[in-house]
N, C-alpha and C. Protein backbone atom coordinates (compact mmCIF):
# COMPACT_ATOMS: atom_id res chain seq x y z
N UNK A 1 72.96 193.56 68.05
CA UNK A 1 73.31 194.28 69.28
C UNK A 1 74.44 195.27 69.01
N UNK A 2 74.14 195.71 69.63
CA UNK A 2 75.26 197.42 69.67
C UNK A 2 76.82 197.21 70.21
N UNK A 3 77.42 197.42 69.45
CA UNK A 3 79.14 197.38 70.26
C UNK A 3 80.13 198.72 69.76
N UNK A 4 80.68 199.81 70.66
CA UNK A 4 81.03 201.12 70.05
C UNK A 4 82.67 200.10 70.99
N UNK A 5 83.73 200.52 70.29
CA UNK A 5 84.79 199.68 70.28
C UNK A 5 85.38 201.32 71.23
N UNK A 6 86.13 200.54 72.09
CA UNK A 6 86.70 201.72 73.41
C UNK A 6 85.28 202.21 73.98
N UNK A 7 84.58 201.11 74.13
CA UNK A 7 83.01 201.98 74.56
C UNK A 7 82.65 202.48 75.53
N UNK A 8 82.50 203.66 75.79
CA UNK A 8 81.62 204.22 77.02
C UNK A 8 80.35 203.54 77.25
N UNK A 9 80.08 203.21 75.83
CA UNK A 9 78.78 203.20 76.07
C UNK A 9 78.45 201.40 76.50
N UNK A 10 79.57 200.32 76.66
CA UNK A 10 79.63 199.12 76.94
C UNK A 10 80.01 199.20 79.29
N UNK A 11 80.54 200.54 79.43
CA UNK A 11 80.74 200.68 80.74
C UNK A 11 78.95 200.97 81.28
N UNK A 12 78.44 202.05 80.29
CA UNK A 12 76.94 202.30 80.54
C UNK A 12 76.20 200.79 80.87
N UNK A 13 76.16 200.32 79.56
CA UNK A 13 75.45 198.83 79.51
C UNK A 13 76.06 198.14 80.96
N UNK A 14 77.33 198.06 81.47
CA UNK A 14 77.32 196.94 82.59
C UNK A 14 76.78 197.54 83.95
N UNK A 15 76.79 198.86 83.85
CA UNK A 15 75.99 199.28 84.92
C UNK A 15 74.40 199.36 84.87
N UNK A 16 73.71 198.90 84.05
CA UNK A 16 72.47 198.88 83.84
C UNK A 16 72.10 197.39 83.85
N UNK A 17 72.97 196.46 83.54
CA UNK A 17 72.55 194.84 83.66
C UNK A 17 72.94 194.07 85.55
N UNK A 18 72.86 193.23 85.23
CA UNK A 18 73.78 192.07 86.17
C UNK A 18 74.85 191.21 85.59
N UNK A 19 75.61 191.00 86.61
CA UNK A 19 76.77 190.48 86.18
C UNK A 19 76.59 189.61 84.89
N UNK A 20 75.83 188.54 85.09
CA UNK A 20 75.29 187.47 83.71
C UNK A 20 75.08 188.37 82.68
N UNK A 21 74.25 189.15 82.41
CA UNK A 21 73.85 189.31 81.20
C UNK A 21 75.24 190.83 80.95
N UNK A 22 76.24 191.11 81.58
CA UNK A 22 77.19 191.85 81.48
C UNK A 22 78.24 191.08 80.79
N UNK A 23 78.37 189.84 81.57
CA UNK A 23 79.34 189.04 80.89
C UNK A 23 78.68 188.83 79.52
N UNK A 24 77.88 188.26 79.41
CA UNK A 24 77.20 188.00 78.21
C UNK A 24 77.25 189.03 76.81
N UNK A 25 76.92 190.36 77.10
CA UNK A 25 77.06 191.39 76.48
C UNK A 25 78.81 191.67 76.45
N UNK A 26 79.47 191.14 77.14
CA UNK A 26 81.20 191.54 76.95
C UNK A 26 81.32 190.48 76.06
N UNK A 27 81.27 189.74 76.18
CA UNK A 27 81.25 188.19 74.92
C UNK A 27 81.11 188.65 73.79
N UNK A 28 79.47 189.10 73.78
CA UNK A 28 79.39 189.64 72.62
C UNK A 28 79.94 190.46 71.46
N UNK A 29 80.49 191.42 72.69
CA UNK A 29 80.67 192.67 72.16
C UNK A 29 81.68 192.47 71.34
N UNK A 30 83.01 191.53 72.27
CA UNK A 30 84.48 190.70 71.68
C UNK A 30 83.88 190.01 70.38
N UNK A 31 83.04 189.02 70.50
CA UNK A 31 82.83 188.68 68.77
C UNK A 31 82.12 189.99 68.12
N UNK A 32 81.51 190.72 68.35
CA UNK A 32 81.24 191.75 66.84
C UNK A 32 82.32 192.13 66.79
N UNK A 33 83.34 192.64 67.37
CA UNK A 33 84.72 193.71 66.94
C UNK A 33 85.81 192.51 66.16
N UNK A 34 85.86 191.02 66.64
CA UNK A 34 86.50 190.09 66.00
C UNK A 34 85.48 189.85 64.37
N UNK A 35 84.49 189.75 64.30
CA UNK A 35 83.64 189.94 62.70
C UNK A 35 84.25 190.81 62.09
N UNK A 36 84.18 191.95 63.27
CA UNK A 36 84.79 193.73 62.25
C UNK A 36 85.95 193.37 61.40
């Protein structure tokens, strides 16, 4: 899954999901940049 760190493109993604799968994708996003 995609994570651009200061992302516009993570504000895009939560307006295109629901809250669940927003949170879910913010989770995410925090562990790929903690891997980085």
């Amino acid at each position: 899954m995609y994570c651009i760190t200061q992302g516009t493109a993570v504000l895009i993604l939560m307006s295109l999901f629901k809250k669940q799968n927003r949170e879910y994708l913010l989770l995410r996003c925090k562990a790929d940049n903690y891997n980085f």
